[in-house]
Protein backbone atom coordinates (compact mmCIF):
# COMPACT_ATOMS: atom_id res chain seq x y z
CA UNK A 1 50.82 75.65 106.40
CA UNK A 2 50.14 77.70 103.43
CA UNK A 3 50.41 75.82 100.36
CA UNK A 4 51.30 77.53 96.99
CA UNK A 5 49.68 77.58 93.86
CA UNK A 6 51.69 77.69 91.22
CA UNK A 7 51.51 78.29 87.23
CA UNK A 8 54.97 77.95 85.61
CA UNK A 9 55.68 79.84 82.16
CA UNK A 10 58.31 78.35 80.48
CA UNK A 11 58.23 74.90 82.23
CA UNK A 12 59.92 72.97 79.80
CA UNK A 13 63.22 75.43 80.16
CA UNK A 14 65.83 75.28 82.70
CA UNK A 15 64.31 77.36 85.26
CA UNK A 16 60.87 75.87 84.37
CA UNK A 17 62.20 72.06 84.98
CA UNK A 18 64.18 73.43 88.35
CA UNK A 19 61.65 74.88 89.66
CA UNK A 20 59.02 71.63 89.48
CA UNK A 21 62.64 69.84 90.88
CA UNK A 22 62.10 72.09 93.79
CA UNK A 23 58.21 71.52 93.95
CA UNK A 24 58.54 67.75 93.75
CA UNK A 25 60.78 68.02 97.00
CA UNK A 26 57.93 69.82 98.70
CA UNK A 27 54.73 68.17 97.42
CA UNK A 28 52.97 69.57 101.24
CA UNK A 29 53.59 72.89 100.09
CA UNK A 30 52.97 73.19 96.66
CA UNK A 31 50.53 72.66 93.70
CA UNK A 32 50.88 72.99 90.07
CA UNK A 33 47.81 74.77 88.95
CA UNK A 34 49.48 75.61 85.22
CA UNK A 35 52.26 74.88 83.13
CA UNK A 36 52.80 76.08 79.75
CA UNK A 37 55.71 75.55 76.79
CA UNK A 38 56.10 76.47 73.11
CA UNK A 39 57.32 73.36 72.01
CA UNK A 40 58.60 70.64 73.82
CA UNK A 41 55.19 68.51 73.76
CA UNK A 42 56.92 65.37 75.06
CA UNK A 43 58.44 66.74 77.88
CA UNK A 44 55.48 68.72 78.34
CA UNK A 45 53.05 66.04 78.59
CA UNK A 46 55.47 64.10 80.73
CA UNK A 47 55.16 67.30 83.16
CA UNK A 48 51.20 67.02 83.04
CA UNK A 49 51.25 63.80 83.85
CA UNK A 50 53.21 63.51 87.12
CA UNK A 51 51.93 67.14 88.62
CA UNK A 52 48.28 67.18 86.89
CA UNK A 53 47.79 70.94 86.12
CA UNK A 54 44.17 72.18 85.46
CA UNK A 55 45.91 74.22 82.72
CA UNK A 56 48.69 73.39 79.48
CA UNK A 57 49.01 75.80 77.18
CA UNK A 58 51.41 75.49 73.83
CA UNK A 59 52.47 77.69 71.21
CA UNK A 60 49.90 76.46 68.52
CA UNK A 61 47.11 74.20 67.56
CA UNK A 62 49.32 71.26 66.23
CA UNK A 63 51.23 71.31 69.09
CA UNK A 64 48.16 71.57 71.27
CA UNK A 65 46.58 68.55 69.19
CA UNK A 66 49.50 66.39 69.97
CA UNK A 67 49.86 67.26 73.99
CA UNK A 68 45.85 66.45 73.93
CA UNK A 69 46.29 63.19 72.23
CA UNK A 70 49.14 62.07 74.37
CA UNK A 71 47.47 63.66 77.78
CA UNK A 72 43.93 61.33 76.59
CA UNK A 73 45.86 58.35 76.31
CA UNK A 74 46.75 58.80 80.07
CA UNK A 75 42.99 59.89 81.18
CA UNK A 76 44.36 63.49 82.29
CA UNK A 77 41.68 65.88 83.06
CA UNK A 78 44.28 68.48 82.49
CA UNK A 79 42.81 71.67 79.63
CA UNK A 80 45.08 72.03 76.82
CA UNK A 81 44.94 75.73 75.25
CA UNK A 82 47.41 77.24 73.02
CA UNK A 83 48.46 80.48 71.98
CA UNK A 84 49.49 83.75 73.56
CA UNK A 85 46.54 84.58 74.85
CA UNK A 86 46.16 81.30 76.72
CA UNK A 87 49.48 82.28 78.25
CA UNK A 88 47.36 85.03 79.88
CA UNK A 89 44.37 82.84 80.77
CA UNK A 90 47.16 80.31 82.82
CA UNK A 91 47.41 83.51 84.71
CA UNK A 92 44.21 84.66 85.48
CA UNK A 93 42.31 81.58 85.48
CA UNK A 94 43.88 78.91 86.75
CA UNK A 95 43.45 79.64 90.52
CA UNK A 96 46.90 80.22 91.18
CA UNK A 97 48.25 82.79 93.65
CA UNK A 98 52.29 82.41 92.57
CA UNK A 99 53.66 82.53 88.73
CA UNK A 100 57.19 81.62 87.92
CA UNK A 101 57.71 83.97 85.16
CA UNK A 102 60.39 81.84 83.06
CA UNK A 103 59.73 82.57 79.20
CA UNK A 104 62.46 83.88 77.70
CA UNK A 105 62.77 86.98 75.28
CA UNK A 106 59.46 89.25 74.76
CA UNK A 107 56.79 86.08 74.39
CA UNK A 108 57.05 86.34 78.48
CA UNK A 109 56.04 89.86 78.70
CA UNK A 110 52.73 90.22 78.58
CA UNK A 111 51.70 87.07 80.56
CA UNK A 112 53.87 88.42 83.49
CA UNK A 113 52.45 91.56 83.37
CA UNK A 114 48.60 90.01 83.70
CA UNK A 115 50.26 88.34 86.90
CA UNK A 116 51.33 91.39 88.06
CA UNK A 117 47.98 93.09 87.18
CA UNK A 118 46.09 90.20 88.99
CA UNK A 119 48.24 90.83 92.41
CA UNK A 120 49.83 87.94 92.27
CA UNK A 121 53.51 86.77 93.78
CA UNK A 122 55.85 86.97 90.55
CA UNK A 123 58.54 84.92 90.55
CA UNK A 124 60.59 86.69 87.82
CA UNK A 125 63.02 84.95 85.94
CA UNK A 126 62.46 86.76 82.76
CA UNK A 127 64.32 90.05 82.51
CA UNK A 128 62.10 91.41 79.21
CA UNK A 129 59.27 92.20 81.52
CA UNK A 130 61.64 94.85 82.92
CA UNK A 131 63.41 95.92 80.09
CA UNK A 132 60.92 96.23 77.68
CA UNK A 133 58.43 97.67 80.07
CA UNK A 134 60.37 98.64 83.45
CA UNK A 135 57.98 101.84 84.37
CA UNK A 136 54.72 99.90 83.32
CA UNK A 137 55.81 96.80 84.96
CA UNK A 138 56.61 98.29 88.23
CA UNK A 139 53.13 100.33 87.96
CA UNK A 140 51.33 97.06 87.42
CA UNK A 141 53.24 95.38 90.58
CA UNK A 142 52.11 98.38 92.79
CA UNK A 143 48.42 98.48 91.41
CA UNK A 144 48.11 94.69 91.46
CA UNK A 145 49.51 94.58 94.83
CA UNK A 146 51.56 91.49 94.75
CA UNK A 147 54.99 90.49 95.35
CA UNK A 148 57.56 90.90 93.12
CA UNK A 149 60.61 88.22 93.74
CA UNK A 150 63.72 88.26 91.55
CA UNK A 151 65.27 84.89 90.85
CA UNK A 152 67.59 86.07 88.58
CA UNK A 153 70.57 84.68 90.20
CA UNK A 154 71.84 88.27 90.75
CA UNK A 155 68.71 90.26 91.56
CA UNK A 156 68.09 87.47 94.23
CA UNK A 157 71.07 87.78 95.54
CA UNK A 158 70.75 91.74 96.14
CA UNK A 159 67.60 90.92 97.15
CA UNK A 160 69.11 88.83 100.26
CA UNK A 161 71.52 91.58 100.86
CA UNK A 162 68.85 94.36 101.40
CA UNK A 163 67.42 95.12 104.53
CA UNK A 164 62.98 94.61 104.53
CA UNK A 165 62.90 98.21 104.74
CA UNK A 166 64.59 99.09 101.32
CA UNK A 167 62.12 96.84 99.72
CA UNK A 168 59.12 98.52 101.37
CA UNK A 169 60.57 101.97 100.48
CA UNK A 170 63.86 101.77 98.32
CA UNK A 171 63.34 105.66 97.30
CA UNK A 172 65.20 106.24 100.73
CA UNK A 173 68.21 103.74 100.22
CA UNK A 174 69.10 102.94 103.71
CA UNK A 175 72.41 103.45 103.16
CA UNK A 176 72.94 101.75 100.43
CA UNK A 177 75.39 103.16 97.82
CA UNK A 178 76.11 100.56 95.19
CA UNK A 179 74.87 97.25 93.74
CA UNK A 180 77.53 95.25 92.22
CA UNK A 181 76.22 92.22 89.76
CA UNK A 182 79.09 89.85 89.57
CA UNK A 183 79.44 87.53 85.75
CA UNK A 184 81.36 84.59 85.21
CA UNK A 185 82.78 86.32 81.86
CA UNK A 186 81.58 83.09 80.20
CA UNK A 187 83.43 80.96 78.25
CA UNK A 188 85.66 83.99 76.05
CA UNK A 189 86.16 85.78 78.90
CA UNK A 190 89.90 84.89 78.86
CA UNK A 191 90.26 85.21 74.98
CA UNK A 192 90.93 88.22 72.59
CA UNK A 193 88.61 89.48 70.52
CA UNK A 194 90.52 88.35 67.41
CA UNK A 195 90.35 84.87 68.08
CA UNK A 196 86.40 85.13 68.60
CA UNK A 197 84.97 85.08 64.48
CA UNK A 198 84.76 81.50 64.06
CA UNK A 199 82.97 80.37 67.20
CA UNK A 200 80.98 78.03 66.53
CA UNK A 201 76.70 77.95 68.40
CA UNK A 202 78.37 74.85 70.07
CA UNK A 203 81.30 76.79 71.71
CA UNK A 204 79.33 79.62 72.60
CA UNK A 205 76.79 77.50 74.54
CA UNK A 206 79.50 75.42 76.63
CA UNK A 207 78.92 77.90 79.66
CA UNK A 208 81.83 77.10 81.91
CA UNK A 209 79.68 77.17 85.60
CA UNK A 210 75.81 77.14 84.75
CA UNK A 211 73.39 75.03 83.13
CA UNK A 212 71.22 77.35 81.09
CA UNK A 213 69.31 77.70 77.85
CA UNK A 214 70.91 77.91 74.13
CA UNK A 215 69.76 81.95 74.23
CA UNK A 216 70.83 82.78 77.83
CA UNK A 217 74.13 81.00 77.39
CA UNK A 218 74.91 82.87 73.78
CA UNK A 219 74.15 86.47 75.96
CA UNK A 220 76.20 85.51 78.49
CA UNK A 221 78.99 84.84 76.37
CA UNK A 222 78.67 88.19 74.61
CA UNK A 223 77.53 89.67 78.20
CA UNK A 224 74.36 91.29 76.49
CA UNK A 225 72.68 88.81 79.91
CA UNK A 226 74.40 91.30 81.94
CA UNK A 227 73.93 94.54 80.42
CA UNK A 228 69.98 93.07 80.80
CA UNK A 229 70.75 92.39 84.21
CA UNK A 230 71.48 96.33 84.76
CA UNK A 231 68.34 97.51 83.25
CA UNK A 232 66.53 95.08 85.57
CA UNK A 233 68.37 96.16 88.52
CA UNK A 234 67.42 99.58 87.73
CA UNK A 235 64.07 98.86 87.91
CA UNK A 236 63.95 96.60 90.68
CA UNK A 237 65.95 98.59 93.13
CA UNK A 238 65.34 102.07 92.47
CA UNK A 239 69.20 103.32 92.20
CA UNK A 240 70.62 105.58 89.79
CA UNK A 241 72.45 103.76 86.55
CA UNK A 242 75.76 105.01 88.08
CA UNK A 243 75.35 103.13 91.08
CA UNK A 244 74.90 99.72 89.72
CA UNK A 245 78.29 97.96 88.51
CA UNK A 246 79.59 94.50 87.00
CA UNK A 247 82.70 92.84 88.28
CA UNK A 248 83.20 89.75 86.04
CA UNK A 249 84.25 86.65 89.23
CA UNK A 250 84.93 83.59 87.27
CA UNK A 251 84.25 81.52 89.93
CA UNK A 252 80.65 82.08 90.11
CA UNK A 253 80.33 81.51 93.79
CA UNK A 254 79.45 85.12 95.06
CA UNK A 255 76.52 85.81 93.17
CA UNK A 256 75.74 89.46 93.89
CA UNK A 257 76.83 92.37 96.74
CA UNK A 258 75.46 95.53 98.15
CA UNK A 259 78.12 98.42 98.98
CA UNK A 260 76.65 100.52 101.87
CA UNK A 261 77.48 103.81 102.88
CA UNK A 262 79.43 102.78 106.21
CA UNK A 263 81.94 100.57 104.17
CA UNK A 264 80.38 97.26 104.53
CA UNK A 265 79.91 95.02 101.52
CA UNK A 266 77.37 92.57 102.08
CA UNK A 267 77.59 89.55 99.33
CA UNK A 268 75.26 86.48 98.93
CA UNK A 269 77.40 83.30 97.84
CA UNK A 270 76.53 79.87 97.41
CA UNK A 271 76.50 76.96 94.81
CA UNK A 272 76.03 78.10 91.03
CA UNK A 273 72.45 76.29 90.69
CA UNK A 274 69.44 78.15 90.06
CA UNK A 275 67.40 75.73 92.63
CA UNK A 276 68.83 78.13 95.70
CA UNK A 277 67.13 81.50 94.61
CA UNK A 278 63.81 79.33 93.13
CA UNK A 279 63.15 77.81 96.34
CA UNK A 280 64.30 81.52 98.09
CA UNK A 281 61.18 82.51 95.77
CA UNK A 282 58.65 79.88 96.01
CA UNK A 283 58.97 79.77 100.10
CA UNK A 284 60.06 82.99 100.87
CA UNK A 285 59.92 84.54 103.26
CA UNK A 286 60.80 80.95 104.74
CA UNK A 287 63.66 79.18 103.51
CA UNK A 288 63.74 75.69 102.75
CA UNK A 289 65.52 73.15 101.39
CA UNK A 290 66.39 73.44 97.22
CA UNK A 291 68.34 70.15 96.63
CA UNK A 292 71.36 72.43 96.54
CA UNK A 293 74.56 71.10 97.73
CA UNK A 294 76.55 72.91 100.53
CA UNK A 295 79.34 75.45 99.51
CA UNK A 296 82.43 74.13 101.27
CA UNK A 297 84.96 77.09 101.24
CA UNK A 298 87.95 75.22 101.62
CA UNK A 299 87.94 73.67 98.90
CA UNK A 300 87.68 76.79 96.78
CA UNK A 301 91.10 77.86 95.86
CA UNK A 302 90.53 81.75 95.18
CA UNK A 303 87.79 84.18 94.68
CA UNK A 304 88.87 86.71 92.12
CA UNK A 305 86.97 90.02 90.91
CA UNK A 306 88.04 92.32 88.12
CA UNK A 307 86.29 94.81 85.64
CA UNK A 308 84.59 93.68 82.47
CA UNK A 309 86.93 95.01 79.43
CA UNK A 310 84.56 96.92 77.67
CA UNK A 311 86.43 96.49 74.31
CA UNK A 312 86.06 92.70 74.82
CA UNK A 313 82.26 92.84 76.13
CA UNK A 314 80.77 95.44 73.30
CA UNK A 315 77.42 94.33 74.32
CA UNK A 316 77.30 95.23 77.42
CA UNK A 317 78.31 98.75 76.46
CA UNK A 318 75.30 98.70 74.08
CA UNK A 319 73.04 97.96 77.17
CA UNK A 320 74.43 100.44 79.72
CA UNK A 321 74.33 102.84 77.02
CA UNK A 322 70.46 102.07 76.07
CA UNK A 323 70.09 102.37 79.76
CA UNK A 324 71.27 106.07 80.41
CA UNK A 325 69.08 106.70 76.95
CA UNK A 326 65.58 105.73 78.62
CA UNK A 327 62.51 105.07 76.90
CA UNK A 328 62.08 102.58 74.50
CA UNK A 329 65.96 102.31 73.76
CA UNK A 330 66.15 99.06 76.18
CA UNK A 331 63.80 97.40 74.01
CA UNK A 332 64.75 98.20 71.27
CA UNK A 333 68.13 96.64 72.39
CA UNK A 334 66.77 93.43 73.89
CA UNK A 335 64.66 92.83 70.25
CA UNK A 336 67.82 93.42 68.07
CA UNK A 337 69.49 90.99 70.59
CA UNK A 338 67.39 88.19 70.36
CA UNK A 339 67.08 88.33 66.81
CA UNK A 340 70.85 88.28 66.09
CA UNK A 341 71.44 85.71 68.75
CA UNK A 342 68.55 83.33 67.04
CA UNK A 343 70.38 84.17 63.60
CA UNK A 344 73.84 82.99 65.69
CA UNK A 345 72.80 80.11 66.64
CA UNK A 346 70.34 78.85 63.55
CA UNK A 347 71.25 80.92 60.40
CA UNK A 348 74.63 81.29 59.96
CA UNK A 349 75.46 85.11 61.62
CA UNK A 350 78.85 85.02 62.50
CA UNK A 351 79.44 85.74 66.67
CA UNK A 352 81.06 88.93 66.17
CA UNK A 353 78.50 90.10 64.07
CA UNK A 354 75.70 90.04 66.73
CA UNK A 355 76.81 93.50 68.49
CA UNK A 356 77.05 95.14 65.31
CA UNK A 357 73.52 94.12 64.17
CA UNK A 358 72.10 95.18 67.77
CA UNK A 359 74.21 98.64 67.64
CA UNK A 360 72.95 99.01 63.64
CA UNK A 361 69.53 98.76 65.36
CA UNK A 362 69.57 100.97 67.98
CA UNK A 363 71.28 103.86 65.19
CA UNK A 364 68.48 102.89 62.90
CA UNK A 365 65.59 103.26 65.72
CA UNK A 366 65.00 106.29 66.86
CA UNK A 367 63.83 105.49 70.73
CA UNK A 368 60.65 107.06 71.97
CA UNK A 369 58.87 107.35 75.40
CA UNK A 370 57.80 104.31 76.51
CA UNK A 371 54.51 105.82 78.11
CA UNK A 372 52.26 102.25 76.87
CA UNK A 373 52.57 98.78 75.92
CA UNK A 374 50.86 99.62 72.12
CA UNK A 375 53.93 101.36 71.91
CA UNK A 376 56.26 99.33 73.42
CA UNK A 377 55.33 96.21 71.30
CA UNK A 378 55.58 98.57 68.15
CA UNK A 379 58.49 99.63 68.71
CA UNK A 380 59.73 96.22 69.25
CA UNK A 381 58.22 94.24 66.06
CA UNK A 382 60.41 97.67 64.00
CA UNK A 383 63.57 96.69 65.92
CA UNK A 384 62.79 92.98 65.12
CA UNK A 385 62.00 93.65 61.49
CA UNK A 386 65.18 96.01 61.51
CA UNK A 387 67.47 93.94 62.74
CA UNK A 388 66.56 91.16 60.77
CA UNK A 389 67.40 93.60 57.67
CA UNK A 390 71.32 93.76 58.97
CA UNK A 391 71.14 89.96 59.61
CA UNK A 392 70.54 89.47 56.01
CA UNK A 393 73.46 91.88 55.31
CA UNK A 394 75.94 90.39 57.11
CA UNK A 395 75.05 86.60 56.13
CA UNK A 396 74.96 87.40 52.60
């Protein structure tokens, strides 16, 4: 049996921590070769301790100081780097042949593209790789030669719905005509826009069928998450931008479908829990068991599907629209996102006033071709540095 080895960026975050639940279920197949975080130490350290990675990496030297002192204590022979760069070396040098690609925002991006330079299988979970850099990203994957996996709950679940063939050649479709990403709404999906402007960080987080982060849970109350989702499906699957659509399906239970030429909708359903398309990743193309508790359809009342209101959802029409523009627009969009939505949830910026900052942004920026990462991470410290100018506007 071939046994995995596995560096996890971003193991201190939801998908990092479900992914080692997975791995401790399967301790014959896998090994933790590297684990990194930005600052969780504690839980970090904890992590070292029980899967004794050759590799920690953290976001700077105090941090690093403390996981050393706390690993020493314990005799761990595990090396403790820190900074970005060490993000890359977890990559390259730890010995490992699969990366879980779970950072979130554009701190992820250029460690998963080193994995996907080095040929290795990339588990991605983080959607900037693809919508910073979608051209450059998929170039890496083909020149590495590796496998790309989505786990993206989503993405995975198209991925299921595929025939092999479409992956080894999606320029010829196979009959596929459209990919349909299905979102829960979140937790305003059911509430006018008027009654949004004093939501609170707390209300925004309380996502009403997954367990996520404080930033994922923010864009998938506004739905920016799913206009991301589109640009990654773009990328990942080859099909025009008219051919991928969102149907928002409260229930969360189907969790992504493929429309094919001959009328036949193929969906992928199962629990909401993240553990079913990590361990889809980690074993594939085996399946094994992720902890994941059986979907009993009876029980399930109704499935319902409707169209997102794009009134309601203004973020998402920022992202489909950054989309159809190309070249450095998506990033552009995802850094004026994730600086509004950190200025949500820590200074003060009202909820309604993250689209407006992220559509001030994308007026202000004038997108370019995004023909190099140089470029690409210029463009996206201006959108940052942008953005953070209409923050200070509106909070004033």
């Amino acid at each position: 049996m071939l046994v995995r080895q596995v560096a996890i960026l971003g193991s201190t975050g939801s998908i990092g921590v479900n992914t080692l639940d997975v791995i401790r279920a399967h301790p014959n197949r896998f090994k933790v070769l590297a684990l990194t975080a930005a600052t969780q130490i504690e839980r970090l350290a904890a992590q070292c301790l029980e899967f004794n990675p050759r590799i920690a990496v953290v976001a700077d030297a105090q941090g690093a100081t403390q996981l050393s002192q706390l690993l020493q204590a314990q005799q761990s022979s595990t090396q403790v780097l820190y900074g970005s760069q060490a993000l890359i070396t977890a990559v390259t040098e730890s010995g490992c042949d699969t990366v879980m690609a779970a950072i979130v925002g554009a701190a992820g991006l250029m460690p998963t593209l080193a994995a996907a330079k080095a040929g290795k299988r990339v588990l991605l979970a983080n959607k900037e790789a693809l919508v910073m850099s979608g051209n450059l990203f998929m170039q890496a994957m083909k020149e590495g030669g590796g496998e790309l996996l989505p786990i993206d709950s989503e993405h995975n679940a198209i991925f299921q719905c595929l025939p092999d063939r479409f992956t080894q050649s999606p320029s010829d479709h196979f009959g596929v005509e459209e990919l349909w990403l299905t979102a829960s709404g979140g937790p305003f999906r059911d509430l006018p826009v008027s009654s949004l402007s004093d939501i609170t960080p707390e209300q925004a987080c309380a996502h009403p069928n997954w367990v996520m982060g404080r930033k994922i849970s923010v864009d998938s109350a506004t739905m920016m998450n799913k206009g991301l989702e589109v640009i990654e499906a773009f990328w990942l699957f080859g099909l025009p931008l008219d051919k991928i659509k969102v149907l928002i399906h409260p229930q969360s239970v189907v969790h992504s479908m493929v429309r094919y030429r001959d009328g036949s909708v193929l969906a992928q359903m199962g629990q909401p829990d993240m553990r079913t398309p990590i361990a889809y990743g980690l074993a594939w193309p085996e399946r094994i068991d992720a902890g994941v508790s059986q979907l009993n359809l009876t029980q399930l009342a109704s499935l319902s599907f409707l169209e997102p209101n794009f009134s309601q959802f203004p973020c998402l029409n920022l992202a489909f629209s950054a989309a159809s523009i190309g070249g450095t627009a998506p990033a552009i969009l995802n850094a004026a996102n994730e600086i509004a939505v950190a200025a949500f949830l820590d200074s003060g910026l009202p909820y309604l006033k993250i689209p407006q900052v992220v559509e001030r942004t994308l007026d202000a920026v004038a997108p370019i071709q995004a023909d190099s990462l140089e470029t690409i991470l210029q463009v996206d410290g201006l959108a940052r540095d942008t953005a953070r100018h209409f923050v200070q506007r509106f909070i004033r």
